[in-house]
N, C-alpha and C. Protein backbone atom coordinates (compact mmCIF):
# COMPACT_ATOMS: atom_id res chain seq x y z
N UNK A 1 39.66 -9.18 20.95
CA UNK A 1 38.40 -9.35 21.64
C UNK A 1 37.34 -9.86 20.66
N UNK A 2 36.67 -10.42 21.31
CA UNK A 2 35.43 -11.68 20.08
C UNK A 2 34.14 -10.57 19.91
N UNK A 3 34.09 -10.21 19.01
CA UNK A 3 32.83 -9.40 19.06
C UNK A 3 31.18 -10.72 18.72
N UNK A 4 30.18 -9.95 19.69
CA UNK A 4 29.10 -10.97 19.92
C UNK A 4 28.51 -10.92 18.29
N UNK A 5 27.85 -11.91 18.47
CA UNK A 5 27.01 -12.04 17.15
C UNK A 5 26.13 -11.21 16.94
N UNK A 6 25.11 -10.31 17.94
CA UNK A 6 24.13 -8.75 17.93
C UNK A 6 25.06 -8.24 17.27
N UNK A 7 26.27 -7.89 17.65
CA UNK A 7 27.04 -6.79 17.22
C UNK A 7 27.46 -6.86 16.37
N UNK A 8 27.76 -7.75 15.38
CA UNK A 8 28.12 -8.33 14.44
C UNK A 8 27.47 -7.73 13.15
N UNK A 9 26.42 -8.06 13.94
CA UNK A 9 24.98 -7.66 12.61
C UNK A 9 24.41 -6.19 12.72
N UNK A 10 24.74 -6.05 13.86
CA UNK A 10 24.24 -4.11 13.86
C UNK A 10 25.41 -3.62 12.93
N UNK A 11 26.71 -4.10 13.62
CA UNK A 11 27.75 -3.66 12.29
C UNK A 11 27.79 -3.58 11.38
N UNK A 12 26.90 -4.72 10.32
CA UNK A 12 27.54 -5.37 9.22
C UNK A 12 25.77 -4.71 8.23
N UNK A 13 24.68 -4.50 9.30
CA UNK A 13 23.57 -3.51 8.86
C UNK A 13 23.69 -2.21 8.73
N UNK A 14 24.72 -1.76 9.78
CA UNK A 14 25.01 -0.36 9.55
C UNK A 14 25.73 0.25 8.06
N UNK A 15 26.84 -0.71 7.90
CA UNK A 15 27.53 -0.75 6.34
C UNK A 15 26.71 -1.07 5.71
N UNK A 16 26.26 -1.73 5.49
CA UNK A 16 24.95 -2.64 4.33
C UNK A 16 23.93 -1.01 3.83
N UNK A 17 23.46 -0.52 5.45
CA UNK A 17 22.47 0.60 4.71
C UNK A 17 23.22 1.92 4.07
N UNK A 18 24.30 2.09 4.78
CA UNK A 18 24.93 3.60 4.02
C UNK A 18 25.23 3.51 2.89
N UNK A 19 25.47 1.83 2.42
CA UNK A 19 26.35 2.06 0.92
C UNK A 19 24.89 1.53 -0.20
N UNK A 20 23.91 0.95 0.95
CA UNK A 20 22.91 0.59 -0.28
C UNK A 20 21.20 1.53 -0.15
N UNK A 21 21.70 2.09 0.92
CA UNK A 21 20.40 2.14 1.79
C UNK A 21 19.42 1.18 1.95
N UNK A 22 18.39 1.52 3.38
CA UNK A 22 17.29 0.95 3.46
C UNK A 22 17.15 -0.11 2.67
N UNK A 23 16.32 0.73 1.76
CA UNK A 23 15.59 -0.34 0.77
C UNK A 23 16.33 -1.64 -0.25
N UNK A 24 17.45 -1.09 -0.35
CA UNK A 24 18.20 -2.03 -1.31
C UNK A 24 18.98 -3.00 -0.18
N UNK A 25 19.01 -2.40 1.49
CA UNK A 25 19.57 -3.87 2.25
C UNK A 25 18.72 -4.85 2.36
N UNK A 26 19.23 -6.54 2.18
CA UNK A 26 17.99 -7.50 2.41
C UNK A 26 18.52 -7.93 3.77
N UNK A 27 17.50 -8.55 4.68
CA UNK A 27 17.64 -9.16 6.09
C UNK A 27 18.84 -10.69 5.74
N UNK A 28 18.66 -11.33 4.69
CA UNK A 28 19.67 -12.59 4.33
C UNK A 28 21.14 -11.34 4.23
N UNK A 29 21.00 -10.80 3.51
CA UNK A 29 22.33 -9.98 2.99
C UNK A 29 23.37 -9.68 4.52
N UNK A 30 22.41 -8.84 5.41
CA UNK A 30 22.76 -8.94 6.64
C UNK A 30 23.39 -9.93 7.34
N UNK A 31 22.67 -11.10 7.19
CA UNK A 31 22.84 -12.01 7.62
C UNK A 31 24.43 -12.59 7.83
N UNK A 32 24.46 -12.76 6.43
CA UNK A 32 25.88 -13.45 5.43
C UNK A 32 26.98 -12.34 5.69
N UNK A 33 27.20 -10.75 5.64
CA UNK A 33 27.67 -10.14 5.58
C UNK A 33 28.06 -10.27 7.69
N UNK A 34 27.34 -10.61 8.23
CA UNK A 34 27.69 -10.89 10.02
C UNK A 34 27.75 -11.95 9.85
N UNK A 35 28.09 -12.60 8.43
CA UNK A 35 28.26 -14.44 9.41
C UNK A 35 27.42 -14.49 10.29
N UNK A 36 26.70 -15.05 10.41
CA UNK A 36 25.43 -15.21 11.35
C UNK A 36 24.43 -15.66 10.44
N UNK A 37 23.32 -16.47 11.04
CA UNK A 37 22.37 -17.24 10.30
C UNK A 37 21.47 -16.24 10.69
N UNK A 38 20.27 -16.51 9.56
CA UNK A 38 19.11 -16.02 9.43
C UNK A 38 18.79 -16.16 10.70
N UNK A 39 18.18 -16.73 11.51
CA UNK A 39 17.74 -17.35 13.41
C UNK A 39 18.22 -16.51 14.06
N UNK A 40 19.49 -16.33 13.76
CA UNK A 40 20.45 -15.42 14.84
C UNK A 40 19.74 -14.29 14.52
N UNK A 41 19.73 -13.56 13.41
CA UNK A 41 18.97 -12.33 13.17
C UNK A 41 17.86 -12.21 13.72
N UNK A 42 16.95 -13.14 13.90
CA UNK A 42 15.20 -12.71 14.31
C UNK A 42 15.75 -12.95 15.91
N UNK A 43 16.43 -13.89 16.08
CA UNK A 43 16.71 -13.79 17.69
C UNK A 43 16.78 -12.80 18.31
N UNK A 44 17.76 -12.15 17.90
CA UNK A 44 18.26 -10.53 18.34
C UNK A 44 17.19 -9.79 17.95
N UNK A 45 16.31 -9.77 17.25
CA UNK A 45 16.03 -8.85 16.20
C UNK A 45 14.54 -9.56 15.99
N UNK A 46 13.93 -9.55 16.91
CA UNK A 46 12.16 -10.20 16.73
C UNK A 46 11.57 -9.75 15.40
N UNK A 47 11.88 -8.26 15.23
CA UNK A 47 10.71 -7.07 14.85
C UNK A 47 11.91 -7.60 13.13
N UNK A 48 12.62 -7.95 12.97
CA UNK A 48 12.86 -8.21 11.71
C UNK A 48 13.53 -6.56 11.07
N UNK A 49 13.39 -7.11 9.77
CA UNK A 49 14.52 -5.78 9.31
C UNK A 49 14.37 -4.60 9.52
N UNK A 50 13.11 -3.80 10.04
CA UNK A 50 13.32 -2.57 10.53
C UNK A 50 13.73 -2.48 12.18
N UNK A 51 14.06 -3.63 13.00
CA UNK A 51 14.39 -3.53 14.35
C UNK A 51 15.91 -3.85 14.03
N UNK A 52 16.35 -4.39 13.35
CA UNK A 52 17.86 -4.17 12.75
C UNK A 52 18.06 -2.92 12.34
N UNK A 53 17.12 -2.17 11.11
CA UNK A 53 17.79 -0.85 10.63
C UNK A 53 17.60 0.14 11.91
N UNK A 54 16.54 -0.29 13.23
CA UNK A 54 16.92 0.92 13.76
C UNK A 54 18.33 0.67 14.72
N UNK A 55 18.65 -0.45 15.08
CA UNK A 55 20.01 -0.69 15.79
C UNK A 55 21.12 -0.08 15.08
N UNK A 56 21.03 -0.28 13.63
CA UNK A 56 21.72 0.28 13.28
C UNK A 56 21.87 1.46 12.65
N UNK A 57 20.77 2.71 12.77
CA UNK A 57 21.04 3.50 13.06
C UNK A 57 21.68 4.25 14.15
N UNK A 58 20.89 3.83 15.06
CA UNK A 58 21.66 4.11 16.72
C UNK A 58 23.48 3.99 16.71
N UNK A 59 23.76 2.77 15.92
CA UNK A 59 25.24 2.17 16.44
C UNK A 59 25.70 3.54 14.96
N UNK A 60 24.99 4.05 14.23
CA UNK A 60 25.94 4.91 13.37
C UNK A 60 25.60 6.19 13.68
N UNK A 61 24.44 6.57 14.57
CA UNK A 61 24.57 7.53 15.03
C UNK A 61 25.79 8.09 16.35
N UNK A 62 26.01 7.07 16.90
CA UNK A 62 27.28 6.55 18.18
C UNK A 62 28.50 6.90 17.60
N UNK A 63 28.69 6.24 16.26
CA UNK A 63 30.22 6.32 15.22
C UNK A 63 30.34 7.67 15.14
N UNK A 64 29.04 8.26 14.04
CA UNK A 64 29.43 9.71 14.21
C UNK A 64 29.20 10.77 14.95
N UNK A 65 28.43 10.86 16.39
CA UNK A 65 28.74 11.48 17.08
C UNK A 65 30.12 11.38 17.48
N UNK A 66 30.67 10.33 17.67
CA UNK A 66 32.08 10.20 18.53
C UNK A 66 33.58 11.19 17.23
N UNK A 67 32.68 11.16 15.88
CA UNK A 67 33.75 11.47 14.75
C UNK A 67 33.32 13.27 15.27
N UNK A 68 32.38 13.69 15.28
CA UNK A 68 31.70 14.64 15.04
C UNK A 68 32.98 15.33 16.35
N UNK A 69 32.65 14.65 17.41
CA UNK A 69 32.92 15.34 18.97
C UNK A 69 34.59 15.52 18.51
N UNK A 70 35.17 14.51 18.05
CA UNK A 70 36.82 14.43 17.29
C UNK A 70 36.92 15.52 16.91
N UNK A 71 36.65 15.88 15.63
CA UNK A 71 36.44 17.26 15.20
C UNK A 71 36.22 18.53 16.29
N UNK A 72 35.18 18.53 16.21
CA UNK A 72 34.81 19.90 17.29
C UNK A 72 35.87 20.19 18.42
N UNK A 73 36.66 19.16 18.81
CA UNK A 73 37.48 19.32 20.03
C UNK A 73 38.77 19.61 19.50
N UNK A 74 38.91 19.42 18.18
CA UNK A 74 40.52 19.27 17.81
C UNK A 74 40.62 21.21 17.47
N UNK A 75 39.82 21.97 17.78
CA UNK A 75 39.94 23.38 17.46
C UNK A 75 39.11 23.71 18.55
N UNK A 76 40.05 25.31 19.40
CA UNK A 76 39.39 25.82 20.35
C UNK A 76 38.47 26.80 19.77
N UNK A 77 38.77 27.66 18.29
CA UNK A 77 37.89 28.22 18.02
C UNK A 77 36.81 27.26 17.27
N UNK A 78 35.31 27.74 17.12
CA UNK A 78 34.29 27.16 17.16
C UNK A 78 34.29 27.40 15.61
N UNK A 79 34.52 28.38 15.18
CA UNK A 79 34.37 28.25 13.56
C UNK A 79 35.51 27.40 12.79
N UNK A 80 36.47 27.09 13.13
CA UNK A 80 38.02 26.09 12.73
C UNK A 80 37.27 24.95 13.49
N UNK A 81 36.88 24.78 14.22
CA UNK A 81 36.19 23.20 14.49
C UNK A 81 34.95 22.79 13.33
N UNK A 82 34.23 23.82 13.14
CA UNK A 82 33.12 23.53 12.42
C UNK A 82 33.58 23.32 10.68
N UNK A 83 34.77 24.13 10.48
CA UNK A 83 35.44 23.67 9.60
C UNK A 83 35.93 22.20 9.46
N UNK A 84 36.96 22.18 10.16
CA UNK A 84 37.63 21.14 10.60
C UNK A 84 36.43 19.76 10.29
N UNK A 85 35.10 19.92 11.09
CA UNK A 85 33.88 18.99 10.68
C UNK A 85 33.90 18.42 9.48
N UNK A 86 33.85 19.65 8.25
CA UNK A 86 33.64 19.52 7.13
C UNK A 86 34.79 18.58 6.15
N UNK A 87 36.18 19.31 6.97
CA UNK A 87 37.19 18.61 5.92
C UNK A 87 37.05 17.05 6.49
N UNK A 88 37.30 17.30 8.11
CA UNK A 88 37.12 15.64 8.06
C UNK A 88 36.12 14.26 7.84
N UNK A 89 34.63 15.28 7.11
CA UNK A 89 34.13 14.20 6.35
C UNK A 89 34.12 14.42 5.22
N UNK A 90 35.02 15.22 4.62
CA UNK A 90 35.08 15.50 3.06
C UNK A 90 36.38 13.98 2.87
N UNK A 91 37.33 13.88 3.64
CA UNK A 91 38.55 13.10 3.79
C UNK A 91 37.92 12.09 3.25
N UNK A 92 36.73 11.73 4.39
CA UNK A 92 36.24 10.07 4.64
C UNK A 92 35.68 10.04 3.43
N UNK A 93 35.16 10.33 3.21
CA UNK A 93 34.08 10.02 2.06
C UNK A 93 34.94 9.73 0.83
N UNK A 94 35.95 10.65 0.86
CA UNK A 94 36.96 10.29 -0.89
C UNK A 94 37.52 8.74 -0.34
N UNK A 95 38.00 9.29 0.80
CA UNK A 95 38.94 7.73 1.02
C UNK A 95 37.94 6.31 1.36
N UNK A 96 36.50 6.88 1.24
CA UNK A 96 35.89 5.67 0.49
C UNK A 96 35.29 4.91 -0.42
N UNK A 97 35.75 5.94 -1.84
CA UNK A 97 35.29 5.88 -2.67
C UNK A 97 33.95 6.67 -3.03
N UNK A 98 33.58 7.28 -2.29
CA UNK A 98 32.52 8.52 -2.67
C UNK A 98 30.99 7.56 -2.37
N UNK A 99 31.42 6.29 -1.28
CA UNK A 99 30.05 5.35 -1.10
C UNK A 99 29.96 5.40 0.54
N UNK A 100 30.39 6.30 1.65
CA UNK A 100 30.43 5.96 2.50
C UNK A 100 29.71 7.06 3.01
N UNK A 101 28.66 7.28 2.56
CA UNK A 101 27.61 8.96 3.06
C UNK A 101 27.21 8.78 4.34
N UNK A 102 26.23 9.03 4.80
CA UNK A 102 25.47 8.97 6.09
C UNK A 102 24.28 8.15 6.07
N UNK A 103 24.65 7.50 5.97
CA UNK A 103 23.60 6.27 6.82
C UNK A 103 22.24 6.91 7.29
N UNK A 104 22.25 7.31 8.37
CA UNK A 104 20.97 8.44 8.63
C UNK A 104 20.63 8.79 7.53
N UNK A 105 20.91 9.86 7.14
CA UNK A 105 20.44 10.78 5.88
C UNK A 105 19.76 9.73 4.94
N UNK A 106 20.59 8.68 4.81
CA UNK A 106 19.70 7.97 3.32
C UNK A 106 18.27 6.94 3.67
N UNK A 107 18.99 7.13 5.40
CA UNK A 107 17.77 6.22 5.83
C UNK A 107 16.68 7.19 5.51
N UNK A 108 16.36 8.25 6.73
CA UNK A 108 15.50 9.24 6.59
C UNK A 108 15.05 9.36 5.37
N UNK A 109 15.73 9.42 4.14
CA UNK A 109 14.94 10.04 3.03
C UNK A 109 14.39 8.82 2.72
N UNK A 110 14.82 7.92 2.33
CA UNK A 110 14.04 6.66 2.21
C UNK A 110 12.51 6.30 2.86
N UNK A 111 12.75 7.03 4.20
CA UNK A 111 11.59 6.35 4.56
C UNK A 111 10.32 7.90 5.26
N UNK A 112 11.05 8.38 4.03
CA UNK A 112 10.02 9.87 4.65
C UNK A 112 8.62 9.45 4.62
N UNK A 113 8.08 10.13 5.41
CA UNK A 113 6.11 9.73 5.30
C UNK A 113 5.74 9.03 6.44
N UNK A 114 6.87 8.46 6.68
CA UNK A 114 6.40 7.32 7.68
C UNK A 114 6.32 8.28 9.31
N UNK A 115 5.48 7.36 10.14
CA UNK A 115 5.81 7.40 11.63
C UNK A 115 6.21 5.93 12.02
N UNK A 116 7.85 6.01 11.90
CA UNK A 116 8.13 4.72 12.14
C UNK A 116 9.32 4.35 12.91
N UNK A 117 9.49 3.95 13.48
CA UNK A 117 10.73 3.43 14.58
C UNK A 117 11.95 4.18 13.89
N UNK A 118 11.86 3.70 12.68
CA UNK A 118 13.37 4.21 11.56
C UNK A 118 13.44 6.20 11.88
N UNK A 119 12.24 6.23 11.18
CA UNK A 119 12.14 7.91 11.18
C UNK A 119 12.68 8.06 12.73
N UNK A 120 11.78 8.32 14.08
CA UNK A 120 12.14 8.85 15.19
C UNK A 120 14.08 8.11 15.18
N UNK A 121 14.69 7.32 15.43
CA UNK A 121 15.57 7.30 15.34
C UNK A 121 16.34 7.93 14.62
N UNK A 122 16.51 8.32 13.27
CA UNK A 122 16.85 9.18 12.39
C UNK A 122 16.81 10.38 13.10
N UNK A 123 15.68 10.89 13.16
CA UNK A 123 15.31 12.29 13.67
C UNK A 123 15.79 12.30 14.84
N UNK A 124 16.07 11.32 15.89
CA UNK A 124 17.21 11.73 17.76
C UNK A 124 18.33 11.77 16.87
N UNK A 125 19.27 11.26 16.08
CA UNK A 125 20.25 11.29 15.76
C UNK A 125 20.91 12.53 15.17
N UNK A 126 19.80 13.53 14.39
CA UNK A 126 19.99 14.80 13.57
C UNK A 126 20.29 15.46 15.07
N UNK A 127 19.20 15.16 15.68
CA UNK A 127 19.26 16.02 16.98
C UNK A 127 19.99 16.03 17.77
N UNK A 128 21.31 15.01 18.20
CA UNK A 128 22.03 14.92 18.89
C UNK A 128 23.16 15.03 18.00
N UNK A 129 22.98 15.67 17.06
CA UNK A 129 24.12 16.52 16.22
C UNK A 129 24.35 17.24 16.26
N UNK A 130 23.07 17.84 16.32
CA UNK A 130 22.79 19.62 16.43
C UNK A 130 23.31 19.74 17.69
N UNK A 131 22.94 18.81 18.71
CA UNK A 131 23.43 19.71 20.32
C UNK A 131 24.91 19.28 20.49
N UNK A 132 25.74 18.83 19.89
CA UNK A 132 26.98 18.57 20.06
C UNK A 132 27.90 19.80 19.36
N UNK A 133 27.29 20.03 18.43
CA UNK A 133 27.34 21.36 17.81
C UNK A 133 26.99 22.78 18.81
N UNK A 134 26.16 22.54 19.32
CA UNK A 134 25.40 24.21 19.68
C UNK A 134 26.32 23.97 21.13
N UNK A 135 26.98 22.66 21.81
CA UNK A 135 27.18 22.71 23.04
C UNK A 135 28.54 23.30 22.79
N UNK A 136 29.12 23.28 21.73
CA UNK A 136 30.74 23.59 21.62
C UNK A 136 30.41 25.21 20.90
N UNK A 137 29.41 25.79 20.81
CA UNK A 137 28.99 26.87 20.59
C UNK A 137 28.93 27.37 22.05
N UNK A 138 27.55 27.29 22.48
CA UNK A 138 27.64 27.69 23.86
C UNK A 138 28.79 27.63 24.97
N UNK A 139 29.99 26.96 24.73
CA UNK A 139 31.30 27.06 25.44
C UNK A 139 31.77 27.97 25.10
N UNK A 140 31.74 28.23 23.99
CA UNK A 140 32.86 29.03 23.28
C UNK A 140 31.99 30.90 23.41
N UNK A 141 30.86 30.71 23.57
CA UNK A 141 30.22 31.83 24.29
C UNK A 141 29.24 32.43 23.91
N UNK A 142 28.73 31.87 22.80
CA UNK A 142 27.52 32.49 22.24
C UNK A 142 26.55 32.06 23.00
N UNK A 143 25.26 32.72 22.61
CA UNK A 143 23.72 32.47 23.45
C UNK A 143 23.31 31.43 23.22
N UNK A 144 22.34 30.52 24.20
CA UNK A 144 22.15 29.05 23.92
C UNK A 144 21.01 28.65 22.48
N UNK A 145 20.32 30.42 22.78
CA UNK A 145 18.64 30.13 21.71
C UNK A 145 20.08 30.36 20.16
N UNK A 146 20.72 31.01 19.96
CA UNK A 146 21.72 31.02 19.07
C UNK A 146 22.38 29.89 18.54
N UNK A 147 23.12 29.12 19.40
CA UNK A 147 24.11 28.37 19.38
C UNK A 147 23.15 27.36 18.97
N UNK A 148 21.78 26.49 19.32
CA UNK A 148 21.07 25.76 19.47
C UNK A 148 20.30 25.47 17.64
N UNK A 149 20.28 27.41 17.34
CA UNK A 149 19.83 27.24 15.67
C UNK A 149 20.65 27.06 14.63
N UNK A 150 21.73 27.89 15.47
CA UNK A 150 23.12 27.41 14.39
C UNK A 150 23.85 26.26 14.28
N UNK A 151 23.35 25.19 15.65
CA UNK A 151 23.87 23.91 15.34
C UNK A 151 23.52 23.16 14.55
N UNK A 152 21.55 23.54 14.08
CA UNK A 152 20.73 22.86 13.22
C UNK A 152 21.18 23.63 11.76
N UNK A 153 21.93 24.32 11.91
CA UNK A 153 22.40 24.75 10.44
C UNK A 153 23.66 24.13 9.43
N UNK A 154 24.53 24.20 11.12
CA UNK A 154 25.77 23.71 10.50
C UNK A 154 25.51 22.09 10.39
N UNK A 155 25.04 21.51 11.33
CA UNK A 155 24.13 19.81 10.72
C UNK A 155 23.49 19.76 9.54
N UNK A 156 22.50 20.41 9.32
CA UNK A 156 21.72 20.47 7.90
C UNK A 156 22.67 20.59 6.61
N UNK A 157 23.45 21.46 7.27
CA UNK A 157 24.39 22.22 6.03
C UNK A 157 25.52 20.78 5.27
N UNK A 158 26.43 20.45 6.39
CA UNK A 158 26.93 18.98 6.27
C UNK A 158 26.19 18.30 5.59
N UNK A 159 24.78 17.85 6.35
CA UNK A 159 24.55 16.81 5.63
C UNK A 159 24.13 16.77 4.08
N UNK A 160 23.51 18.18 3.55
CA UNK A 160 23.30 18.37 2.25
C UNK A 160 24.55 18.08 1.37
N UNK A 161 25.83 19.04 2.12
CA UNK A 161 27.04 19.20 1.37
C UNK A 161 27.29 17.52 1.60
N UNK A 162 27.23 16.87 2.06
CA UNK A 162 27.83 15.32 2.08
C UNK A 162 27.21 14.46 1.22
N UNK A 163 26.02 14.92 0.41
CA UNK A 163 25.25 14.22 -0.27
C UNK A 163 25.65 14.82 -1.55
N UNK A 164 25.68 15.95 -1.65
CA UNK A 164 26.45 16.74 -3.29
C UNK A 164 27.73 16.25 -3.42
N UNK A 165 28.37 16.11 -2.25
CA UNK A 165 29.87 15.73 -2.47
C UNK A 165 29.94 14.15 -2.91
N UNK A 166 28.84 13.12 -2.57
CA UNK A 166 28.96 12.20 -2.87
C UNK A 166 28.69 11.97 -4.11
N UNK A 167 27.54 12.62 -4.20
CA UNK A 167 26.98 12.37 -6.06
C UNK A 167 27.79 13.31 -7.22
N UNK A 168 28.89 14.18 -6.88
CA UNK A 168 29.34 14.77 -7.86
C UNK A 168 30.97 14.19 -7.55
N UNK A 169 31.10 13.08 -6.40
CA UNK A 169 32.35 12.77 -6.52
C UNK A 169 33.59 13.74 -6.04
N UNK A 170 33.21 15.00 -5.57
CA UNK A 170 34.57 15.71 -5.10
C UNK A 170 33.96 16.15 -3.76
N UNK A 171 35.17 16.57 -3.25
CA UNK A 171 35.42 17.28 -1.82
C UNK A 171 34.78 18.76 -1.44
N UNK A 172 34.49 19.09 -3.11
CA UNK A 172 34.47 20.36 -2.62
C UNK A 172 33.51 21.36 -2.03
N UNK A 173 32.25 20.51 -2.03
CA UNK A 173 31.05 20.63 -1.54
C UNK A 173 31.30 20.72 -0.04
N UNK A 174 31.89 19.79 0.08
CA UNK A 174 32.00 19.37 2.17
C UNK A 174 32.94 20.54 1.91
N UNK A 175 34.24 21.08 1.80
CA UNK A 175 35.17 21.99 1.98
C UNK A 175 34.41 23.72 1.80
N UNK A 176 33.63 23.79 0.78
CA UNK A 176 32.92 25.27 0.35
C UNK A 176 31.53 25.20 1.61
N UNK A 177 31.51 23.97 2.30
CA UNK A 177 30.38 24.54 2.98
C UNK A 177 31.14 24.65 4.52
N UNK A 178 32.10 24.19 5.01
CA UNK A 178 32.86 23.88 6.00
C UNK A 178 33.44 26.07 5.81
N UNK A 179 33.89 26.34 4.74
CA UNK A 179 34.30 27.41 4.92
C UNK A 179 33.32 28.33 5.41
N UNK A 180 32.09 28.19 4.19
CA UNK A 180 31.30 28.94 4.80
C UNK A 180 30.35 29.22 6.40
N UNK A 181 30.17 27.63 6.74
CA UNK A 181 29.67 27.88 7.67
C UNK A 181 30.38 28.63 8.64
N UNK A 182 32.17 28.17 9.12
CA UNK A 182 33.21 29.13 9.57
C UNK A 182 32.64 30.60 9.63
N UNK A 183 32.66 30.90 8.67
CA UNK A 183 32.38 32.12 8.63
C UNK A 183 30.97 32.83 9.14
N UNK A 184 29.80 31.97 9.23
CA UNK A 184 28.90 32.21 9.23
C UNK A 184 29.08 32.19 11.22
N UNK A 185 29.51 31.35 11.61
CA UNK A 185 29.77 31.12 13.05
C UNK A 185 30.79 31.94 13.68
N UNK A 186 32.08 32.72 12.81
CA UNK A 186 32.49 34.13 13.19
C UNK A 186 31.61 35.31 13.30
N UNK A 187 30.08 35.57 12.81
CA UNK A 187 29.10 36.37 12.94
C UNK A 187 28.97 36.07 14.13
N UNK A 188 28.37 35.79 14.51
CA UNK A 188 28.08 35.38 16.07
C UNK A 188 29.06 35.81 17.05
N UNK A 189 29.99 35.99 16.79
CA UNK A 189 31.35 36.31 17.58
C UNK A 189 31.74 37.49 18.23
């Protein structure tokens, strides 16, 4: 199947920011990296490189919700899923060389301060982490005001451990926090 030329470049922006972030992607870089001409970019993309970085946040918030929901479903208990979370982005990240972090996350910090298209996108994306989290909580039977804070924990928690794990190069950050949170989500139980 021919993928369109938009998509091309939300793709090829989405990779561009996780491995360089924000600031270090250029709108040409984009460009060349989607095959696609500069034109094609403002076509799609009026508002220029922050109406690209927010597409492509959206399209990597989509990736990993869909990785996230993988996880959570592949275990009926809620603490072995929330585990399970952890190893399977401890996996990704080695098997990409320790450059394939979260996109979000580096956006967000990059562009803290701001009130800007980037930020609110960033910030629905944390948030529709958390409730994918608290919703496989609340199945599994805990209280919703519960399930709802502990989803913003076990999200927060990931994403810190995914950023130690990247900059110190091992797994074991995503794996020591995957256990713990487990455990922290058997309290509840």
């Amino acid at each position: 199947m021919q993928t369109s030329t938009r998509d091309r470049i939300v793709v090829a922006a989405a990779r561009l920011v996780q491995r360089q972030g924000y600031v270090g992607t250029g709108i040409k870089q984009i460009a060349k990296e989607a095959e696609a001409t500069l034109g094609s970019v403002y076509h799609f993309f009026p508002g220029g490189k922050e109406a690209v970085a927010v597409a492509a946040i959206r399209h990597s918030d989509e990736e990993f919700a869909a990785i996230l929901r993988e996880a959570l479903d592949s275990e009926d208990d809620p603490a072995a899923a929330v585990d399970a979370c952890a190893r399977l982005l401890a996996t990704a990240l080695r098997e990409s060389g320790w450059v394939d972090g979260c996109p979000v996350t580096a956006t967000a910090l990059e562009t803290l301060g701001t009130d800007s298209e980037i930020q609110r996108a960033c910030a629905a994306a944390l948030r529709g982490w958390q409730d994918l989290v608290a919703t496989k909580l609340i199945a599994a039977g805990l209280a919703a005001a519960d399930a709802r804070e502990l989803g913003g924990t076990v999200i927060s928690t990931l994403e810190g451990a995914e950023v130690t794990a990247q900059v110190t190069r091992s797994e074991e950050p995503l794996l020591q926090a995957g256990r713990q949170l487990a455990r922290l989500v058997r309290t509840y139980r």
